[in-house]
Protein backbone atom coordinates (compact mmCIF):
# COMPACT_ATOMS: atom_id res chain seq x y z
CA UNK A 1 26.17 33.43 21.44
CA UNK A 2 23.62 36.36 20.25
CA UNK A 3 25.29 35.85 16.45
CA UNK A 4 24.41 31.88 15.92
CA UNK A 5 21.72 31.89 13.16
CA UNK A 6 21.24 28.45 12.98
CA UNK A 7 20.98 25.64 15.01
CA UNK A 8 20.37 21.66 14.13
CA UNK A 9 19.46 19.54 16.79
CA UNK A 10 17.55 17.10 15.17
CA UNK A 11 17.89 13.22 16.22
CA UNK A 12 19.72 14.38 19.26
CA UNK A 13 17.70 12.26 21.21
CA UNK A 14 16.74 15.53 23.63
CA UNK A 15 13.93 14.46 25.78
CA UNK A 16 11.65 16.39 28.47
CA UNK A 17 10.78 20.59 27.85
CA UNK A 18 12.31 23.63 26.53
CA UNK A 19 10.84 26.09 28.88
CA UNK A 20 10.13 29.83 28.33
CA UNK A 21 13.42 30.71 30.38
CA UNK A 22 15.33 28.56 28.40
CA UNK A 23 19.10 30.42 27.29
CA UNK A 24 17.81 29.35 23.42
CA UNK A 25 15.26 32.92 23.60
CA UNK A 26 18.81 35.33 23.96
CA UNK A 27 19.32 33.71 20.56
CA UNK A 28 18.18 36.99 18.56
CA UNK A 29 19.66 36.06 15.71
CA UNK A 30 18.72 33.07 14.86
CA UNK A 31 17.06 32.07 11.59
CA UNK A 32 17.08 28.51 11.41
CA UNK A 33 15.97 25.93 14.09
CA UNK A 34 15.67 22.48 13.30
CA UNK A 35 14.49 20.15 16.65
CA UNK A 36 13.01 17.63 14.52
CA UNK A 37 12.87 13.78 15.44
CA UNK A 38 13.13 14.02 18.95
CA UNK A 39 10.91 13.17 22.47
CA UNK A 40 10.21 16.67 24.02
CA UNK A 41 6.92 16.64 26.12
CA UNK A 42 5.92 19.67 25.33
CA UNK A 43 5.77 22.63 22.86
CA UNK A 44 9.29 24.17 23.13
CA UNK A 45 9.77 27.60 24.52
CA UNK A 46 5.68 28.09 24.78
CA UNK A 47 4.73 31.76 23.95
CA UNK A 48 8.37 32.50 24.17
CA UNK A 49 8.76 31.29 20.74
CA UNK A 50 8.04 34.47 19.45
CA UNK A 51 11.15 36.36 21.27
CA UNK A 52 13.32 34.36 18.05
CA UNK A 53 11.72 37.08 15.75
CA UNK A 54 14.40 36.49 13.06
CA UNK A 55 13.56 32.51 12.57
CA UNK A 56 12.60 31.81 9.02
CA UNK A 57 12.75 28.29 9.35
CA UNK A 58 11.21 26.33 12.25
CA UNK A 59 11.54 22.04 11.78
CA UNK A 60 9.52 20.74 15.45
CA UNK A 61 8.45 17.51 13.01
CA UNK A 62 8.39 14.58 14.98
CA UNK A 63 9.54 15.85 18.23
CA UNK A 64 6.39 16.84 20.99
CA UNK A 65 5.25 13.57 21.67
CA UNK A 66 2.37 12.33 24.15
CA UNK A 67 2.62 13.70 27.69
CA UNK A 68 2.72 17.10 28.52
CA UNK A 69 1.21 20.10 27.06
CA UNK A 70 0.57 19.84 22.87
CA UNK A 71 -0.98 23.15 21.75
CA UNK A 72 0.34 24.84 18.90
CA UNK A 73 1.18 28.61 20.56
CA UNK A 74 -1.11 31.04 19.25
CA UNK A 75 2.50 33.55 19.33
CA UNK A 76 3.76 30.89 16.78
CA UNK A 77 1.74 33.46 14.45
CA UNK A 78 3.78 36.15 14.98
CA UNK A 79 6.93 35.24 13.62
CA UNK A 80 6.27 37.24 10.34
CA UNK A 81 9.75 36.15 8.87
CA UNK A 82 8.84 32.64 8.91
CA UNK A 83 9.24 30.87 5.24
CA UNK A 84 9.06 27.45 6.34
CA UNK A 85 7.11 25.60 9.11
CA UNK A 86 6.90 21.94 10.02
CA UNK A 87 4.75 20.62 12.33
CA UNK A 88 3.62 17.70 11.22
CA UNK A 89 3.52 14.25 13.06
CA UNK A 90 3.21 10.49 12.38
CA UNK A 91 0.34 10.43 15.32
CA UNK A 92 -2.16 13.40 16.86
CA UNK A 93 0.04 14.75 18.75
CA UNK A 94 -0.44 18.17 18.48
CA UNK A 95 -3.14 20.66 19.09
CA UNK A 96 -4.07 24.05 17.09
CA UNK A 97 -6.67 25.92 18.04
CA UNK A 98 -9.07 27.82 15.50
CA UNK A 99 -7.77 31.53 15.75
CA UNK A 100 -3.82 30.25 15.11
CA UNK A 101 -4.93 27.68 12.56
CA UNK A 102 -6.24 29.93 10.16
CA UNK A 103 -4.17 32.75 11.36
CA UNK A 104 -1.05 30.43 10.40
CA UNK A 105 -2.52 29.91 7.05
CA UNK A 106 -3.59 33.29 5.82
CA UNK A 107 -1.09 36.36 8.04
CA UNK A 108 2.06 34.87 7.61
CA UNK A 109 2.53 36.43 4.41
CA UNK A 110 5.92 34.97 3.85
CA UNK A 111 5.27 31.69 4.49
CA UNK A 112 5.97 29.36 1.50
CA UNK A 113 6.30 25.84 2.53
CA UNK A 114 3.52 24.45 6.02
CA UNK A 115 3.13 20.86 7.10
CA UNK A 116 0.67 20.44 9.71
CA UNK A 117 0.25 16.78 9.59
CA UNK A 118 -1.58 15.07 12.10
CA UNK A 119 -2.08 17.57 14.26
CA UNK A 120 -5.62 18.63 16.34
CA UNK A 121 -7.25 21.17 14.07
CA UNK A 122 -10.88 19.73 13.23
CA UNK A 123 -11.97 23.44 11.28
CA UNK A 124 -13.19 23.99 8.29
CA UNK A 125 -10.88 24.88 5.53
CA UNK A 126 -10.46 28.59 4.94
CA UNK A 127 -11.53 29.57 1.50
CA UNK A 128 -8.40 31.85 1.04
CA UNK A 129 -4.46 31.25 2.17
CA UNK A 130 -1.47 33.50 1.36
CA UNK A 131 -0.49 33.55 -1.88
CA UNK A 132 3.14 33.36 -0.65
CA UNK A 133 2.43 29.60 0.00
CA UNK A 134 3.76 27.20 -2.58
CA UNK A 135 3.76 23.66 -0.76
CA UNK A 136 0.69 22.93 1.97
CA UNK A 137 0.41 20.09 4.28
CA UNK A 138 -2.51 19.07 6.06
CA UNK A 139 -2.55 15.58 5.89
CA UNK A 140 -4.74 13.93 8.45
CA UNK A 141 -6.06 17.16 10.93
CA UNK A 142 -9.96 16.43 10.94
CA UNK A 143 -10.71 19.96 8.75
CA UNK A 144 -13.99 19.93 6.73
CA UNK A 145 -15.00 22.01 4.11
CA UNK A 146 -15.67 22.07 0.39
CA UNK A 147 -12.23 21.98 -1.74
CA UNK A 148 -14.51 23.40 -4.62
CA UNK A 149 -14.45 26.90 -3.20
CA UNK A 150 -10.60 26.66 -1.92
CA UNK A 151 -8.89 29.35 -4.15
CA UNK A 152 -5.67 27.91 -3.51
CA UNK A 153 -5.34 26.15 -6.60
CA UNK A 154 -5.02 29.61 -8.87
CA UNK A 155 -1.66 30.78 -6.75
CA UNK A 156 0.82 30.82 -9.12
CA UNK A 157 3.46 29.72 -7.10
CA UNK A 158 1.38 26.59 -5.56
CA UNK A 159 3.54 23.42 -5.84
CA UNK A 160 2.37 20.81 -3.66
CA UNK A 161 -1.03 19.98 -2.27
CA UNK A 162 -1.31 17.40 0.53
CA UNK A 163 -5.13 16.95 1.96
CA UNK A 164 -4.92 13.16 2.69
CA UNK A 165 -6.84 11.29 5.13
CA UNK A 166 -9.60 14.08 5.58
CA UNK A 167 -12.38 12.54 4.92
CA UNK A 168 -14.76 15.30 5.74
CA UNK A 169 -13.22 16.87 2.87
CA UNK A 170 -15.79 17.20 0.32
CA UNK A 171 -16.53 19.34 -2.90
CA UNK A 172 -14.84 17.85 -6.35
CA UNK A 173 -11.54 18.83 -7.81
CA UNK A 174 -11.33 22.26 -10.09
CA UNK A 175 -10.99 23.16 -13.27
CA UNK A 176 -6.83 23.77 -13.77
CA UNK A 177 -6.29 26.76 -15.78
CA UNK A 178 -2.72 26.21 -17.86
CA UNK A 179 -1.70 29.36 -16.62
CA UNK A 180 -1.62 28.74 -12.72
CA UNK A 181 -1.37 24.96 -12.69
CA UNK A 182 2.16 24.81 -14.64
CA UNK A 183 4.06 25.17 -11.31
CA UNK A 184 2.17 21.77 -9.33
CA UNK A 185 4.24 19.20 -8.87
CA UNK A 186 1.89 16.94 -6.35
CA UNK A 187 -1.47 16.78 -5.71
CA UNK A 188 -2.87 13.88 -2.67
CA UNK A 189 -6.30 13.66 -1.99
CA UNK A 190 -6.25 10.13 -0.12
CA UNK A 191 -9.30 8.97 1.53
CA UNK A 192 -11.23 12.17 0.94
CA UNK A 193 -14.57 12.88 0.84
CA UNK A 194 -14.26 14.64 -2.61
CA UNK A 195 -16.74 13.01 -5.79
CA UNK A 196 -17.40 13.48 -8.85
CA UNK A 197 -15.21 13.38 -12.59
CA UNK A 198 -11.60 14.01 -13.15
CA UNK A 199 -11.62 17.39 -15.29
CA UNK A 200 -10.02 17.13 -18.61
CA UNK A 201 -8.14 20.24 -17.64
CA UNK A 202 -6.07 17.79 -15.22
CA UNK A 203 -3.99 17.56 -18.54
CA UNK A 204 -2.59 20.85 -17.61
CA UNK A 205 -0.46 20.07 -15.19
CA UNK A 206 2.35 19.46 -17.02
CA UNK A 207 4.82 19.39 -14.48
CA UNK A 208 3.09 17.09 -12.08
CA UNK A 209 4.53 13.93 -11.00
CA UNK A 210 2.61 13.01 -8.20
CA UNK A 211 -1.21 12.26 -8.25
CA UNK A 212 -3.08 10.46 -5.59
CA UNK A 213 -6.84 9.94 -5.35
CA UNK A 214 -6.99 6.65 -3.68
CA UNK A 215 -9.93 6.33 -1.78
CA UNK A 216 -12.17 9.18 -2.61
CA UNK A 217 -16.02 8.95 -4.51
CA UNK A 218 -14.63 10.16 -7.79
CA UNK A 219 -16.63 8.40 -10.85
CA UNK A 220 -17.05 8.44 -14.70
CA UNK A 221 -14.13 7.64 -17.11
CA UNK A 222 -10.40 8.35 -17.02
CA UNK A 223 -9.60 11.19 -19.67
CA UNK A 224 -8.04 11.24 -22.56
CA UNK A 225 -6.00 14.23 -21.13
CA UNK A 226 -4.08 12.28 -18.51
CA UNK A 227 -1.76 11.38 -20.87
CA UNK A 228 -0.03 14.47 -20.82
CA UNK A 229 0.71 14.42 -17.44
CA UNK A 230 4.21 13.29 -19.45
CA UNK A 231 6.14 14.26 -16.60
CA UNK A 232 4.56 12.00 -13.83
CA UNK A 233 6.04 9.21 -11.82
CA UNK A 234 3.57 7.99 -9.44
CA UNK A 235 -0.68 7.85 -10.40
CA UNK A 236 -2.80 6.54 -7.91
CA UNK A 237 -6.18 5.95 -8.87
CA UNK A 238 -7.33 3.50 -6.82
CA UNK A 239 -10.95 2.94 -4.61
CA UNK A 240 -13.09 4.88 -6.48
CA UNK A 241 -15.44 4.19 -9.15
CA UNK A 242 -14.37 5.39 -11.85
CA UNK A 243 -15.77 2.94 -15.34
CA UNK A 244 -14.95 1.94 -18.92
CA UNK A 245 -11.64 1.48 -20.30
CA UNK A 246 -8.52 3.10 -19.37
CA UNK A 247 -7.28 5.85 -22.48
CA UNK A 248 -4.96 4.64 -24.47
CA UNK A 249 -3.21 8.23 -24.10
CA UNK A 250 -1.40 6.29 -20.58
CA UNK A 251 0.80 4.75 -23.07
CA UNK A 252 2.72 8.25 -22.95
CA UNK A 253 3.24 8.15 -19.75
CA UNK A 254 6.93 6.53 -19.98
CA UNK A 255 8.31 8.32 -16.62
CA UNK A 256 5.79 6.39 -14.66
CA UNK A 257 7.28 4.66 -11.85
CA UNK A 258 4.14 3.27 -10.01
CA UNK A 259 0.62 2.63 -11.74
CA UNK A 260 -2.61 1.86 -8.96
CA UNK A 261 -5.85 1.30 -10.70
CA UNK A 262 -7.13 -1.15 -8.12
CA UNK A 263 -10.80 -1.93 -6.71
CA UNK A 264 -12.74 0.56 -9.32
CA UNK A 265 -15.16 -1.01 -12.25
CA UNK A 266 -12.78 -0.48 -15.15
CA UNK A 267 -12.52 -2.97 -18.15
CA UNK A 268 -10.71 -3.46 -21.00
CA UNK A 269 -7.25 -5.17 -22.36
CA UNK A 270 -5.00 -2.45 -20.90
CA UNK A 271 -1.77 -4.91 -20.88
CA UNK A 272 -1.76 -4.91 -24.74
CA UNK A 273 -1.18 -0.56 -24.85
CA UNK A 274 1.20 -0.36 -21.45
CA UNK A 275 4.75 -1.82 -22.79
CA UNK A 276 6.20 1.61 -23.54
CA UNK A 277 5.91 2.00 -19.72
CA UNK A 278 9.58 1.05 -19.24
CA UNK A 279 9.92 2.67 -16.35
CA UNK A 280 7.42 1.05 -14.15
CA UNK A 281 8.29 -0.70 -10.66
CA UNK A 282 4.65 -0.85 -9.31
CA UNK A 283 1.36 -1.79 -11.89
CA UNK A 284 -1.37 -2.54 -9.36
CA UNK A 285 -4.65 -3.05 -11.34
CA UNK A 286 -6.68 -5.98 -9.33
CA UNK A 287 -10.21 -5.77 -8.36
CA UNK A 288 -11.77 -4.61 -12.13
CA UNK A 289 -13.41 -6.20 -15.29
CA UNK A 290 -10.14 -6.44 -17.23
CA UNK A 291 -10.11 -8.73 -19.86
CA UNK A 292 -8.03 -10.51 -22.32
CA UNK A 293 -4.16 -12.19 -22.18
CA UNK A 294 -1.04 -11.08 -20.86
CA UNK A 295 0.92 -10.28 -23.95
CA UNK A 296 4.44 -11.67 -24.43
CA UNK A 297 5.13 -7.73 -25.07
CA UNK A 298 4.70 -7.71 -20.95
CA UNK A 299 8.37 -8.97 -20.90
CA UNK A 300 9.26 -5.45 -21.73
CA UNK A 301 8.29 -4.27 -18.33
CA UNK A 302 11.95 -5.87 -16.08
CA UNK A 303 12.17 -3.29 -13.38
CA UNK A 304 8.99 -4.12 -11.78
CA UNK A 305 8.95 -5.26 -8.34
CA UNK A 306 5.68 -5.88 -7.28
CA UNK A 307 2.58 -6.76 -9.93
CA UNK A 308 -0.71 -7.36 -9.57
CA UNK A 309 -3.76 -8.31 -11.62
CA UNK A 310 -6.00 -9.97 -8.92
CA UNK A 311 -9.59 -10.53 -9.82
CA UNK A 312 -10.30 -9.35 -13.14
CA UNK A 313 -11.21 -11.80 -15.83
CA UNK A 314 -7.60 -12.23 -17.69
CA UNK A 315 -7.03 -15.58 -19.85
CA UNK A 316 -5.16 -17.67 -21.87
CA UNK A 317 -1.55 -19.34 -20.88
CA UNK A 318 0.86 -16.92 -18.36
CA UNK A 319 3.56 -16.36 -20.98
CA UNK A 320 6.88 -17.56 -19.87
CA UNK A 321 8.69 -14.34 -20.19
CA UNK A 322 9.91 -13.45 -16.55
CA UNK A 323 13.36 -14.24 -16.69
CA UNK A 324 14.70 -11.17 -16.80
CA UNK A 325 12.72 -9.91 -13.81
CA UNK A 326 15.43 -9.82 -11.32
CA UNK A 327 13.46 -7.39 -8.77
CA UNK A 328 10.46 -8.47 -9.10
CA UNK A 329 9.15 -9.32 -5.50
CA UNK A 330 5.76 -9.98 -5.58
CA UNK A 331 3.52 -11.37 -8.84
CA UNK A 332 -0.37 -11.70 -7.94
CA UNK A 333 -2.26 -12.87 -10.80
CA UNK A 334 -5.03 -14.75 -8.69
CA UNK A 335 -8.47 -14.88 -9.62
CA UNK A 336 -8.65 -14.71 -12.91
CA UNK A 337 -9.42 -17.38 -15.95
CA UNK A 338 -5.94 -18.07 -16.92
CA UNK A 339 -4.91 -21.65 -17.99
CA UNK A 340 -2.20 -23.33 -19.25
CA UNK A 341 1.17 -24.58 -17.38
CA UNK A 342 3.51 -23.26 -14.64
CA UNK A 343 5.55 -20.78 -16.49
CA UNK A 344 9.18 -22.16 -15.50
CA UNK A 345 10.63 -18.95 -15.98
CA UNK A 346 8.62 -17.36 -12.45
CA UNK A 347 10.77 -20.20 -10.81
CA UNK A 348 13.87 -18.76 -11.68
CA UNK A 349 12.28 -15.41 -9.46
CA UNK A 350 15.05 -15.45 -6.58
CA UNK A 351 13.76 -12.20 -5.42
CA UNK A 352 10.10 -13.48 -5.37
CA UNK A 353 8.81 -13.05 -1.78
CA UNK A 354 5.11 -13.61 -3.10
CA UNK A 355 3.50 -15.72 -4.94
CA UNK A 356 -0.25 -16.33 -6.04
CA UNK A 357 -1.41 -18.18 -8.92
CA UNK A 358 -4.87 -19.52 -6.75
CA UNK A 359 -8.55 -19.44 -8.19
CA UNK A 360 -7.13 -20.10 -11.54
CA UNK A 361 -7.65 -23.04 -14.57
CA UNK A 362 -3.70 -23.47 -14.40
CA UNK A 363 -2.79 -27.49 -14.93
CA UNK A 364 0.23 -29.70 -15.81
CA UNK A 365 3.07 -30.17 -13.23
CA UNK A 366 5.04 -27.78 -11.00
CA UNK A 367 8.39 -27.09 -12.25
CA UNK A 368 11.56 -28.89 -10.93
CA UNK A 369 13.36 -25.83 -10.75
CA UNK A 370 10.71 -24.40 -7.97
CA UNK A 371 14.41 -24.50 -5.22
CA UNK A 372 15.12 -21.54 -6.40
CA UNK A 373 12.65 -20.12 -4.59
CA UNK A 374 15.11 -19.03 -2.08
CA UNK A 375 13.23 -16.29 -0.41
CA UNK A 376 10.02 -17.44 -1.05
CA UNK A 377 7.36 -16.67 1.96
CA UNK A 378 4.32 -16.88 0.65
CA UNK A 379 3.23 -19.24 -2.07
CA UNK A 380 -0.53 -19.81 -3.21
CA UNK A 381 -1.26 -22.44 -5.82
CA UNK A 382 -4.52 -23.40 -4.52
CA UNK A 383 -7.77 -24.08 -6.63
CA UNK A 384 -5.97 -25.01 -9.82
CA UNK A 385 -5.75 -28.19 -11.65
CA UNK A 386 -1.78 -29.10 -10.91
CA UNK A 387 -0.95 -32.66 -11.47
CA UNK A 388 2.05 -34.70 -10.98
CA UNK A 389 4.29 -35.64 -8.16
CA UNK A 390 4.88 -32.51 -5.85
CA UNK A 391 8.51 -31.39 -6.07
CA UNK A 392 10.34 -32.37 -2.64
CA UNK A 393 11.93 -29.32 -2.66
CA UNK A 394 8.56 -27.19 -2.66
CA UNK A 395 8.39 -28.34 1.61
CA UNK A 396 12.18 -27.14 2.11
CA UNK A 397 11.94 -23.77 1.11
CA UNK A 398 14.43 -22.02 3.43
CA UNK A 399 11.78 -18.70 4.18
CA UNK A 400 8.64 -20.83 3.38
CA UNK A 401 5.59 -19.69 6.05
CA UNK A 402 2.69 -20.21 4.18
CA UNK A 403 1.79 -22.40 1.86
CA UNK A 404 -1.54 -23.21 0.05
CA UNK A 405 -1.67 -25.76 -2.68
CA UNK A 406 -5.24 -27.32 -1.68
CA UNK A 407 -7.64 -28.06 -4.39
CA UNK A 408 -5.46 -29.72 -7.06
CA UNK A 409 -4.34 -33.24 -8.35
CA UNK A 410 -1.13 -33.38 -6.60
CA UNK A 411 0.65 -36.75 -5.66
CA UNK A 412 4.03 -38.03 -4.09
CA UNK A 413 4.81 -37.92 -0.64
CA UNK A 414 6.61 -35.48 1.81
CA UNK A 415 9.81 -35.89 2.30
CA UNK A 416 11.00 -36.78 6.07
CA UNK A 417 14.69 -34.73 5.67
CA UNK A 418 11.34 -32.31 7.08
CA UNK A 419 10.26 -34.11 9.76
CA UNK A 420 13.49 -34.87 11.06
CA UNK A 421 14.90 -31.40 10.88
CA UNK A 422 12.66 -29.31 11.06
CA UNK A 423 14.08 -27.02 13.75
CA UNK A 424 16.55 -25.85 10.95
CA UNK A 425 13.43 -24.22 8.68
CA UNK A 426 10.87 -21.49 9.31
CA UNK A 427 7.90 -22.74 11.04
CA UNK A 428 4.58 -22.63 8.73
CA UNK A 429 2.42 -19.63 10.02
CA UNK A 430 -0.42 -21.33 7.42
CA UNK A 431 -0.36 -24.55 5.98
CA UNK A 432 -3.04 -26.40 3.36
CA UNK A 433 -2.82 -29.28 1.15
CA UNK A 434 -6.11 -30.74 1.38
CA UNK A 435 -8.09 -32.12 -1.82
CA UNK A 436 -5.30 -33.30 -3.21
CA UNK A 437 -3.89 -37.44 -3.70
CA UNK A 438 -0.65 -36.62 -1.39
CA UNK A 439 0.37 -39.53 1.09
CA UNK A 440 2.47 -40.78 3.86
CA UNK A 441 2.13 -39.55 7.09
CA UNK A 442 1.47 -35.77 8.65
CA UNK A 443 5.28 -34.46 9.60
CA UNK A 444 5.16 -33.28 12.99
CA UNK A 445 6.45 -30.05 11.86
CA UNK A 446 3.16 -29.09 10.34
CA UNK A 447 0.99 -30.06 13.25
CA UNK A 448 2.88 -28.69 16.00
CA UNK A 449 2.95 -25.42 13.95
CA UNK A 450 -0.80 -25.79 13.26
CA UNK A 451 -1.59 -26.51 16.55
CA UNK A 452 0.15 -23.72 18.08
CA UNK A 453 -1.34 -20.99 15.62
CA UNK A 454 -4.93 -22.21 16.67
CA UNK A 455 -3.95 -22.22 19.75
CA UNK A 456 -2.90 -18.13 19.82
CA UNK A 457 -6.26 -17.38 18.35
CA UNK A 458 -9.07 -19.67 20.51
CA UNK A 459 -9.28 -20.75 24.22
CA UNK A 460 -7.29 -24.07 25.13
CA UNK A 461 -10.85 -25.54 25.49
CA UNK A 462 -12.42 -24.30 22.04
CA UNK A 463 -9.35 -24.92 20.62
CA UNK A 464 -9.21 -28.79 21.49
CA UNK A 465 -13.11 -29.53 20.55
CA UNK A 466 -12.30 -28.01 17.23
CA UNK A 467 -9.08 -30.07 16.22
CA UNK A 468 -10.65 -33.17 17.59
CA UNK A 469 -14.00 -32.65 15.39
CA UNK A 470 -11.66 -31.66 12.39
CA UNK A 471 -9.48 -35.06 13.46
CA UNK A 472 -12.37 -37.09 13.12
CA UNK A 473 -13.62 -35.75 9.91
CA UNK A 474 -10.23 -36.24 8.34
CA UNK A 475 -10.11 -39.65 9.41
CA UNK A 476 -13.59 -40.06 7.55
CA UNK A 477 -12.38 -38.71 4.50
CA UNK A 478 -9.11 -40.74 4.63
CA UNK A 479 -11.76 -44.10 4.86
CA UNK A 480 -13.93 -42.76 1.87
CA UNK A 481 -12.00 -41.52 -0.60
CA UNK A 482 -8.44 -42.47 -0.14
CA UNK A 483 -8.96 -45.47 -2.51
CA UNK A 484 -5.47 -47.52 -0.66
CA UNK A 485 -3.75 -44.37 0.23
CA UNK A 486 -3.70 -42.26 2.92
CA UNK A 487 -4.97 -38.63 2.11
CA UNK A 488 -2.96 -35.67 3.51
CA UNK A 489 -4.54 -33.32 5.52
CA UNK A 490 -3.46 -30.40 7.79
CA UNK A 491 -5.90 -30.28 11.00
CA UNK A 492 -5.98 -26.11 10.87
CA UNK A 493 -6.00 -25.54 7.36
CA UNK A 494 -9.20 -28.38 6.87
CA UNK A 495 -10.65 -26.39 9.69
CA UNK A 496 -10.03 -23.30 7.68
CA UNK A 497 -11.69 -24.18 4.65
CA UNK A 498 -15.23 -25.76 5.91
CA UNK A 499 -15.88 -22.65 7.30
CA UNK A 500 -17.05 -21.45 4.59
CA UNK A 501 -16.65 -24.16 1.34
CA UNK A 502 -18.94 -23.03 -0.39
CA UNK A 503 -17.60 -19.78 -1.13
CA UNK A 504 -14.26 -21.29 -2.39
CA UNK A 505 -15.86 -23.74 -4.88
CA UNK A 506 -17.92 -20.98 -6.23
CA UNK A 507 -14.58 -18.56 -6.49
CA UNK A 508 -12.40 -21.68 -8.25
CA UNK A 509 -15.45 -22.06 -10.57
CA UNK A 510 -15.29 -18.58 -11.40
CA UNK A 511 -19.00 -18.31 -10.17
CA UNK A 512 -17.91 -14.93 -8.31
CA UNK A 513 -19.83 -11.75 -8.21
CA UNK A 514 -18.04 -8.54 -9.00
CA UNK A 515 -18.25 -5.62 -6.57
């Protein structure tokens, strides 16, 4: 038994404690111990831990959970072999106390690789950590402290940085000397408190594939440098406020697997430089000033799975060049000036889970082939200029929860195959086809699904008043404007919009202010 040297117990579903007098302490020997993913209640072995003087690799991730005692053990420290620790959490779970934070960060001199994440240590950061240390997380522990005077960025060996969701965190990011930056490989500084520019010496990081800075106060212009971070999969610029257009040096960046330039004040026609980025699954840019059309050259760009251009000020006809998107799931292009028709090729999606066209100047007819929207859940066509009969299949989507088409110049009626069946579909979690010439009669399958969501969110007694008021107002409309037809309404989604109409005219006009 003294001669094991490692032991994996991970997802072994132990629960309760490892106490001090526990059998695993005659384990002298031992050098690797691996617990993760389990439900202990406490901190195993306590103080004790320090009797398995040989362990260089300790894995307790995921394992003390939320009764019990959850301090870190200041004799954690003392294990002097140790070359990898992980501690880290998907909750605060764990405490650390000052003295073993810091001591855990600068004495174990052989330390390489720490995760802390999640865990109880609200200290400020220590200005200097052992150079032995070459990947550091502390994603998510409350520290404070100035990054600007953290000297960890000139260890040679240093590569991965992880200081998410500190937002205490201040200072601004360093210059990277091309000597001691070669070696980084990722760099996260999610919701941070950090400000200021990007440095143009971020184009020395050469090996770097993973950059997040979602969500601090950083400002001023992308550099030119960033495009040769050639070697980079994921970029993650978004929530900041960083302005003017985005360098056409991104155009190297053909490794780049997901692209997040969301909700900052950058402008520009960045879809005319970005079809050399072949590689791209995820181009998230909504919430800017972009301008101009979506090039056919777009079409180059069939691995993605999830696009985005929300609120920025594209236009011009959505070219019909998505047929050869077979994992795309979600395509956003909301909010924007774009006109022209329903490109038939999106309706040909059968991955699509997502779909929103709304707040557009889109017109003509929806396509026929819209039933092969087979996993459709979400589709958004409202505040558009859509004519024509509605296709029958657009109400017997199999997956179908929530659909918007209000706004438009639809006609035709609904079909009753969904009125009569409608136990055999997916209820509607959100349903609204008001403004529109649609007639016949209100299935019961949208107003018992209606009903039943306002009824989850109001009391039975607000929740009547309101759907009789909105009852009587549709009958209103249906005597002054249906002109010998009956117009369609759904009682919840009418109720919806009049909170605030306004607001939605303005946005369809594209009267909206951008943030």
């Amino acid at each position: 038994m003294g001669h094991v040297i490692g032991l994996d117990l991970s997802c072994s579903f132990l629960n309760g404690t490892i106490n001090a007098n526990s059998s695993l302490t005659k384990l002298s020997h031992l050098q690797r111990l691996n617990l993760a993913f389990n439900k202990l209640s406490n901190f195993p072995l306590g103080d004790s831990i320090s009797e398995l003087e040989s362990l260089t690799y300790l894995n307790l991730s995921h394992s003390v959970h939320m009764i019990g005692e959850k301090q870190i053990p200041r004799a954690l420290s003392n294990l002097s072999k140790l070359v990898s620790l992980d501690l880290s959490s998907y909750y605060t779970e764990l405490k650390v106390d000052r003295k073993t934070f810091r001591s855990l960060l600068q004495d174990l001199t052989n330390l390489e690789v720490l995760l802390l994440d999640n865990a109880n240590a609200s200290f400020e950061l220590p200005k200097n950590v052992s150079s032995s240390l070459r990947y550091l997380s502390l994603e998510g522990i409350g520290m404070f402290g100035s990054i600007s005077e953290f000297q960890i960025f000139h260890l040679s060996n240093l590569q991965v940085l992880r200081f998410g969701q500190n937002p205490l965190l201040t200072g601004s990011l360093p210059n990277f000397n091309r000597s001691s930056s070669e070696s980084i490989l990722e760099l996260d500084f999610f919701y941070t408190g950090i400000s200021g520019k990007v440095p143009d010496s971020i184009g020395n990081l050469h090996s770097l594939w993973y950059l997040n800075l979602q969500s601090c106060h950083l400002s001023g212009s992308i550099p030119e440098s960033i495009g040769n971070l050639t070697a980079i999969r994921e970029l993650i610029l978004s929530e900041n406020d960083f302005t003017g257009n985005v360098p056409l040096t991104i155009s190297k960046l053909n490794k780049l697997v997901r692209l997040d330039l969301s909700s900052n004040y950058l402008r520009g026609s960045i879809l005319e430089y970005i079809d050399n980025l072949t590689a791209i699954t995820q181009l998230t840019i909504p919430d800017n000033s972009f301008t101009g059309n979506v090039p056919s050259t777009i079409g180059k760009l069939n691995k993605l799975n999830y696009l985005s251009l929300t609120s920025n000020y594209f236009e011009g006809s959505i070219p019909d060049i998505f047929a050869n998107f077979s994992e795309l799931v979600a395509l956003i292009f909301d909010t924007n000036n774009f006109t022209g028709s329903f490109p038939c090729s999106i309706a040909a999606l059968n991955r699509l889970v997502n779909l929103e066209l709304q707040n557009n100047l889109l017109t003509g007819p929806l396509p026929s082939n819209i039933s092969g929207f087979q996993r459709l859940q979400s589709l958004d066509l409202s505040f558009n200029y859509f004519t024509g009969t509605t296709p029958p299949s657009l109400f017997l989507l199999p997956r179908l929860v929530s659909l918007r088409v209000q706004h438009n110049q639809l006609t035709g009626k609904l079909p009753n195959v969904l009125k009569k069946s409608y136990l055999g579909y997916v209820l509607y979690r959100s349903i609204d086809l008001s403004y529109n010439k649609l007639q016949g009669e209100i299935p019961n399958a949208m107003l018992s699904t209606s009903m039943a969501n306002k009824a989850k969110e109001e009391t039975p007694k607000t929740w009547f008043k309101n759907e009789l008021a909105i009852y009587q107002q549709v009958s209103a409309d249906v005597l002054a404007n249906s002109n010998g037809c009956i117009c369609l309404f759904t009682l919840c989604a009418k109720y919806a919009y009049e909170s605030d109409p306004c607001l939605a005219r303005a946005q369809h006009s594209g009267l909206r202010e951008h943030q």
